[in-house]
C-alpha atoms as a PDB file:
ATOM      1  CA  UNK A   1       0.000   0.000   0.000  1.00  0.00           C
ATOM      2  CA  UNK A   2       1.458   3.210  -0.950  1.00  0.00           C
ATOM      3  CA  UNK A   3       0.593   6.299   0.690  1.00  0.00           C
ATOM      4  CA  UNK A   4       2.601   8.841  -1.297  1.00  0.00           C
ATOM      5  CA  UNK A   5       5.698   8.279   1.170  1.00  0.00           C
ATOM      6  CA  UNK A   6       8.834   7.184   0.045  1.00  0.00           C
ATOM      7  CA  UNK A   7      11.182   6.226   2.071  1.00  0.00           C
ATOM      8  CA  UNK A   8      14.850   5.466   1.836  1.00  0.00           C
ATOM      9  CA  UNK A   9      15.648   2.743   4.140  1.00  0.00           C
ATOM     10  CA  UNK A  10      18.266   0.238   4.393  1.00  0.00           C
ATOM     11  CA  UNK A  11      16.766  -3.634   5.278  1.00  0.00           C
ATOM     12  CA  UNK A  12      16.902  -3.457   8.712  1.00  0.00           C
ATOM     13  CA  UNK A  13      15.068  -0.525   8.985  1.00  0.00           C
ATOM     14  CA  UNK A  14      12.471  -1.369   6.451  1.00  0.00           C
ATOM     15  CA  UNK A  15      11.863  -4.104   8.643  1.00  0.00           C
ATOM     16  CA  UNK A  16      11.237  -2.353  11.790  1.00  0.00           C
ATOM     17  CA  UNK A  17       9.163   0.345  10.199  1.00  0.00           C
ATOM     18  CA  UNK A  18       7.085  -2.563   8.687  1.00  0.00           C
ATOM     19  CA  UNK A  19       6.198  -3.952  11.621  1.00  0.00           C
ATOM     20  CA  UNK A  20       5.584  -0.950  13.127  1.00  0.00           C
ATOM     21  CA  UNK A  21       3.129  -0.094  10.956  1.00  0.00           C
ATOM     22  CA  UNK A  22       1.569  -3.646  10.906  1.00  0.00           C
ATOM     23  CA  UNK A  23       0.950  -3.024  14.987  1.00  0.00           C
ATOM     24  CA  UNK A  24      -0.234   0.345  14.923  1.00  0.00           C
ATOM     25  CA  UNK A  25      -2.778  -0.378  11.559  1.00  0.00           C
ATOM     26  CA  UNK A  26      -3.748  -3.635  13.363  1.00  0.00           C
ATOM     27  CA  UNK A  27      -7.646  -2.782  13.519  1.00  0.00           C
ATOM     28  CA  UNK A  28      -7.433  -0.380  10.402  1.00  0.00           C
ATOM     29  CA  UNK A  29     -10.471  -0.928   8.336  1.00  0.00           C
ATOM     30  CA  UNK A  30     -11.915  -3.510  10.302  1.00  0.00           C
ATOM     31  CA  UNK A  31     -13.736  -3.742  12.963  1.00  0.00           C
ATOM     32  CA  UNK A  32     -13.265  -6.227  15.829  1.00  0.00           C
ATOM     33  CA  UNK A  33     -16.916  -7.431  17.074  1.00  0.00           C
ATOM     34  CA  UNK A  34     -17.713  -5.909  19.966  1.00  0.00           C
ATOM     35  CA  UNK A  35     -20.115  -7.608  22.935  1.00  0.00           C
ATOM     36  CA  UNK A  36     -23.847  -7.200  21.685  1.00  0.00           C
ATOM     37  CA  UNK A  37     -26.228  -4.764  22.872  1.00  0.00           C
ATOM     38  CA  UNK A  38     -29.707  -4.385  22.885  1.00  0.00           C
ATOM     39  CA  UNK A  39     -30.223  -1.525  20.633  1.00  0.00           C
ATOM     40  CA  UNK A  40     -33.138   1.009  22.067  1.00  0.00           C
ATOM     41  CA  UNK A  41     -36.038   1.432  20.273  1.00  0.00           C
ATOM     42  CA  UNK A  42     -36.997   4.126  18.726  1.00  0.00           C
ATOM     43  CA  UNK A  43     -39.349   6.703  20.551  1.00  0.00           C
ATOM     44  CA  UNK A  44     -42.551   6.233  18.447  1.00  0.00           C
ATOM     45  CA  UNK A  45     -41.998   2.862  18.820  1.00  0.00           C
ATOM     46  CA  UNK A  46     -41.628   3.107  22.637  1.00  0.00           C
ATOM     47  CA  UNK A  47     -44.857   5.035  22.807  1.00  0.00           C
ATOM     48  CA  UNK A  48     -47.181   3.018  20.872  1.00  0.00           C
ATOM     49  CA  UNK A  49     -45.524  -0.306  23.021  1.00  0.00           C
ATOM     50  CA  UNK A  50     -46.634   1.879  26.279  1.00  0.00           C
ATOM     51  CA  UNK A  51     -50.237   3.204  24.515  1.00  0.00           C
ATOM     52  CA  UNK A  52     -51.129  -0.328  23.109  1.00  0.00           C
ATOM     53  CA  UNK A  53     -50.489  -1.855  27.105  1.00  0.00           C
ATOM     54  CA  UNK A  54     -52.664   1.222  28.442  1.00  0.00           C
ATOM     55  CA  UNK A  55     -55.638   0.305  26.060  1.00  0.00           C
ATOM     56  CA  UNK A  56     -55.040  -3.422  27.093  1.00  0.00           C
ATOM     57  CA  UNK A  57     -55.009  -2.739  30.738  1.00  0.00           C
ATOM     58  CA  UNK A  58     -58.438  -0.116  30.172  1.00  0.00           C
ATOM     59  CA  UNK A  59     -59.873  -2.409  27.984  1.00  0.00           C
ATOM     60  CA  UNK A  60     -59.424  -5.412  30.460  1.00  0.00           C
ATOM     61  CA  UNK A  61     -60.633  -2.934  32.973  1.00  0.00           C
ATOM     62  CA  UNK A  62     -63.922  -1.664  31.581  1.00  0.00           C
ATOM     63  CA  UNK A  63     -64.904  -5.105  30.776  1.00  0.00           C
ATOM     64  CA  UNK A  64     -64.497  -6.415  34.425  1.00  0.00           C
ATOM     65  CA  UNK A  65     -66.461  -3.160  35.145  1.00  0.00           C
ATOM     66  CA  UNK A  66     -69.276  -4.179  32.582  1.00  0.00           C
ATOM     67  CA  UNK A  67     -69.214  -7.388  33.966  1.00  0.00           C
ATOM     68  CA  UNK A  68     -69.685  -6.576  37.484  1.00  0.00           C
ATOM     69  CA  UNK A  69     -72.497  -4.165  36.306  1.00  0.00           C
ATOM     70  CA  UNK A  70     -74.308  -7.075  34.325  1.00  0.00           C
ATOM     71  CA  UNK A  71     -74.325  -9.054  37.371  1.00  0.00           C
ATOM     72  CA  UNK A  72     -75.501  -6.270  39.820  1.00  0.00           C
ATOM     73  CA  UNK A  73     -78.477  -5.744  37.124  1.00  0.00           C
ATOM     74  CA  UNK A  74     -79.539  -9.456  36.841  1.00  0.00           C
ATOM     75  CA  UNK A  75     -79.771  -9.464  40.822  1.00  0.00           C
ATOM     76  CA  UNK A  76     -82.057  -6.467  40.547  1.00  0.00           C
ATOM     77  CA  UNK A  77     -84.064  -7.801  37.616  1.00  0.00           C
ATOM     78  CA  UNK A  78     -84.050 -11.236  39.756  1.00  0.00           C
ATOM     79  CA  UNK A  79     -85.659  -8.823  42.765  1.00  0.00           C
ATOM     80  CA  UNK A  80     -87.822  -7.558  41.127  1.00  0.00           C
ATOM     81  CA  UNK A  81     -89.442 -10.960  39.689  1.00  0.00           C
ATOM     82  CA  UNK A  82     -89.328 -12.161  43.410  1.00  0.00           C
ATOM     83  CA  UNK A  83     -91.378  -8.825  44.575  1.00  0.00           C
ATOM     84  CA  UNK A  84     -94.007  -9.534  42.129  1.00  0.00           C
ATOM     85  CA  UNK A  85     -93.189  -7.301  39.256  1.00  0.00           C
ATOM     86  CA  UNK A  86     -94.873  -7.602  36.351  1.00  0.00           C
ATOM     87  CA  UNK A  87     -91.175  -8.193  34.155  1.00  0.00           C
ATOM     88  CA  UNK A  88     -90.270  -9.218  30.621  1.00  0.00           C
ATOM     89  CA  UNK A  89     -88.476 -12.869  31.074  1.00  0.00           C
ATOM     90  CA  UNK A  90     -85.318 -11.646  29.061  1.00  0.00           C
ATOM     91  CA  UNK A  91     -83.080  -9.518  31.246  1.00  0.00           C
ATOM     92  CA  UNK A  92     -82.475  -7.135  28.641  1.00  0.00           C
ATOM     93  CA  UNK A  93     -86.194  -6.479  28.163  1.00  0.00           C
ATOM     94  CA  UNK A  94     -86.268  -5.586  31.749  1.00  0.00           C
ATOM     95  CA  UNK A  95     -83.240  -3.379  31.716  1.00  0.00           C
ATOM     96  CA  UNK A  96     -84.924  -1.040  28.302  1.00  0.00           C
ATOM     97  CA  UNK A  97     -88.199  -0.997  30.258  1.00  0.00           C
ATOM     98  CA  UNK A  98     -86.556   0.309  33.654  1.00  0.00           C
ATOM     99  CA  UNK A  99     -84.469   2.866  32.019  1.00  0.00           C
ATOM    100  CA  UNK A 100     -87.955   4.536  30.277  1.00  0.00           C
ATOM    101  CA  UNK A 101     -89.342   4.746  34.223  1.00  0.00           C
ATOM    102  CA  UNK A 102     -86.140   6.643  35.165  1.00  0.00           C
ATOM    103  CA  UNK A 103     -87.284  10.550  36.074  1.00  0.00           C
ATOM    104  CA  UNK A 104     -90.694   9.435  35.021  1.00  0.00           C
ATOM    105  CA  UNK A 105     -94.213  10.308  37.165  1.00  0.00           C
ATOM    106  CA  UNK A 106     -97.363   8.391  37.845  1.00  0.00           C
ATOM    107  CA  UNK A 107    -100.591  10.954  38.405  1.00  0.00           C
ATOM    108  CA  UNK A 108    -103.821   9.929  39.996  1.00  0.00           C
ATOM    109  CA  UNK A 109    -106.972  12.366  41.321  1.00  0.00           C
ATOM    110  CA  UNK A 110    -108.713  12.036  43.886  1.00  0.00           C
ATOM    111  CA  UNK A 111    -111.868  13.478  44.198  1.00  0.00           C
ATOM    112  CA  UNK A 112    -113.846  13.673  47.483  1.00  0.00           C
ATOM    113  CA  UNK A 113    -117.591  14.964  47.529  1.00  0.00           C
ATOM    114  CA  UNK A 114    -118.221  17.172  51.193  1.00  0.00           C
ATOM    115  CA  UNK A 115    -115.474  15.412  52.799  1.00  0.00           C
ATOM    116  CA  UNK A 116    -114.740  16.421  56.495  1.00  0.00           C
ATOM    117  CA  UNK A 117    -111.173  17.423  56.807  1.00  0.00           C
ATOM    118  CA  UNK A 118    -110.664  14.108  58.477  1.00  0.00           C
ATOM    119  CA  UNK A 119    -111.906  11.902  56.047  1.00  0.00           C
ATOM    120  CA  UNK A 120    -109.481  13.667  53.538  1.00  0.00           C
ATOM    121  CA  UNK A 121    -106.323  13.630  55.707  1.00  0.00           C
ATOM    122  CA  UNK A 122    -107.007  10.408  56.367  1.00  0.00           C
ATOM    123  CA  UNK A 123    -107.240   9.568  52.200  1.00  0.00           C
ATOM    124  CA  UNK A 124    -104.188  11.658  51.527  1.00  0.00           C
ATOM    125  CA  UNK A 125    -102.446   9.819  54.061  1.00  0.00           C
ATOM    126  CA  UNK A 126    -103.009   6.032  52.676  1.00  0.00           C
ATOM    127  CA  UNK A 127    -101.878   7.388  49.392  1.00  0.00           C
ATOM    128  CA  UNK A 128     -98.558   8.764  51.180  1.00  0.00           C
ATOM    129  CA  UNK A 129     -98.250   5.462  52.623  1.00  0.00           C
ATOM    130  CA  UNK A 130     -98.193   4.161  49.023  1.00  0.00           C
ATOM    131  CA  UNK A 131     -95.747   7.107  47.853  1.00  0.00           C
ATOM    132  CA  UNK A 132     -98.541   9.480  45.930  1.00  0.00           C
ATOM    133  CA  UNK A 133     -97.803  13.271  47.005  1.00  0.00           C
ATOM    134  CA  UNK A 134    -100.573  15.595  46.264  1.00  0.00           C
ATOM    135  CA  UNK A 135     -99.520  18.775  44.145  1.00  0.00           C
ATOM    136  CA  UNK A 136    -101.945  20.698  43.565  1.00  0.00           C
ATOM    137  CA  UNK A 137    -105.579  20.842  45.568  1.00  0.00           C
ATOM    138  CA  UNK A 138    -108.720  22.760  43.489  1.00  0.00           C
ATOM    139  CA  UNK A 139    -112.120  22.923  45.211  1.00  0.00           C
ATOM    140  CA  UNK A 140    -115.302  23.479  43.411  1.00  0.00           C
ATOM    141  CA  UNK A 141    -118.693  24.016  44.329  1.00  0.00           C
ATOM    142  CA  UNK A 142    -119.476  20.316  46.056  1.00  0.00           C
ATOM    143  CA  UNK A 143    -116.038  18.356  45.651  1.00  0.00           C
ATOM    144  CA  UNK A 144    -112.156  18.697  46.098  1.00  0.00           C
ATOM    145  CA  UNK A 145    -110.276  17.173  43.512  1.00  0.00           C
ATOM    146  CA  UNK A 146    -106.554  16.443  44.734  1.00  0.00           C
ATOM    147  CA  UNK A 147    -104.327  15.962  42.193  1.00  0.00           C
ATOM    148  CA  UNK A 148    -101.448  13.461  43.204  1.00  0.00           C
ATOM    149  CA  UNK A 149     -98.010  11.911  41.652  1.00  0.00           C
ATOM    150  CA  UNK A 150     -95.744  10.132  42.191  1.00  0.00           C
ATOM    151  CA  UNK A 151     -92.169   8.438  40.790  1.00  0.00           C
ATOM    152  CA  UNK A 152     -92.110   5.754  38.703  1.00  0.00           C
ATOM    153  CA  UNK A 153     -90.176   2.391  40.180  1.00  0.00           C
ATOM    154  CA  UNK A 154     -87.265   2.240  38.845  1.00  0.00           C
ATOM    155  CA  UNK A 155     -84.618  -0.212  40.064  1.00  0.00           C
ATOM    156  CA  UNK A 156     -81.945   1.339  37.771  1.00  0.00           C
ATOM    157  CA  UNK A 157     -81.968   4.640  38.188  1.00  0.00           C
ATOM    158  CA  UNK A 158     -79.499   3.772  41.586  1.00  0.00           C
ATOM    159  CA  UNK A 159     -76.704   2.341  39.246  1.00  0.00           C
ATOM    160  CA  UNK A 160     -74.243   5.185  37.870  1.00  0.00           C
ATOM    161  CA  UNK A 161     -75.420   6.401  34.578  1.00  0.00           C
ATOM    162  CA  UNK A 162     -71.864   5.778  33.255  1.00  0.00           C
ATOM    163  CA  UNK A 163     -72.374   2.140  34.342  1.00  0.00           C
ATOM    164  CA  UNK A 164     -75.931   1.595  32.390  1.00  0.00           C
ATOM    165  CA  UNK A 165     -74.263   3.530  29.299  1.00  0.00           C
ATOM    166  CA  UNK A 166     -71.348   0.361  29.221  1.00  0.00           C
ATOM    167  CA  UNK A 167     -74.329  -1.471  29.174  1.00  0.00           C
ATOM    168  CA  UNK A 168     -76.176  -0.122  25.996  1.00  0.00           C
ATOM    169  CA  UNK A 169     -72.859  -0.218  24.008  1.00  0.00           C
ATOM    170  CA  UNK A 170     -72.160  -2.967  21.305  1.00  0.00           C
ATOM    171  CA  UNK A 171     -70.671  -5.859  23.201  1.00  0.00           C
ATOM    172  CA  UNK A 172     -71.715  -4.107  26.556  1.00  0.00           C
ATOM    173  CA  UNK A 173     -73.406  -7.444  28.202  1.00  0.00           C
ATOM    174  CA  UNK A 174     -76.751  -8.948  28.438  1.00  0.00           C
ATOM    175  CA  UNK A 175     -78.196 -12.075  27.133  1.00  0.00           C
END
């Protein structure tokens, strides 16, 4: 290999400077493997390894909610068959018809002809006893006509709406 030098050197010499090279090139234009390292990923890479666990671990997460939530609803569905409810026999039938009753009123009049304050407290208070609230009183000439609601029974409307919206979603439960 020339490298433009020349040099003028007797045998002995040319020897030594020959091996001198030879030990000081020893590694020149190769490369001596070196001990393996993991090499680091790159940063996207990183973050969609650390976003793909997160959606694992909520996915995994809002189905053991959903599932918990299914089973609390079947125990009130199963409540309300053993208190006599009139119910659907599928579960899910139940669960649409409860929602509708959520925030919804039942109304009923009474009307009482000449009835002694007594007679009517004593009305208004077996309706109480049955949850009907009276509103809104209007007398006329020979009756009182007492106007009365009350809320519909629903057994849903104590789980968290969040909870009866996993529900409605495909995939959300039910049978």
């Amino acid at each position: 290999m020339n490298h433009g030098l020349r040099l003028r050197t007797t045998g002995r010499m040319a020897g030594g400077l020959l091996a001198l090279l030879v030990v000081a090139c020893s590694g020149c234009g190769r490369s001596e493997p070196e001990a393996e390292t993991p090499a680091e990923p790159a940063p996207l890479l990183t973050k969609s390894r650390e976003w793909a666990e997160r959606s694992r671990e909520w996915g995994e997460q809002w189905a053991s909610d959903t599932n918990q939530t299914w089973q609390t609803v079947k125990e009130m569905y199963e409540r309300a068959r053993e208190s006599g409810d009139d119910v659907p026999p599928k579960v899910k039938d139940w669960v649409a018809d409860d929602i509708k009753k959520i925030g919804s009123w039942e109304y009923r009049v009474l009307t009482l002809t000449n009835a002694a304050p007594d007679d009517a407290a004593h009305h208004l208070n077996e309706l109480g006893s049955e949850r009907w609230e009276c509103f809104w009183v209007q007398p006329d000439q020979e009756r009182t006509h007492f106007y009365l609601k009350k809320a519909g029974r629903s057994y849903l409307k104590l789980v968290p709406k969040g909870d009866l919206l996993r529900l409605l979603t495909p995939g959300g439960g039910g049978e």
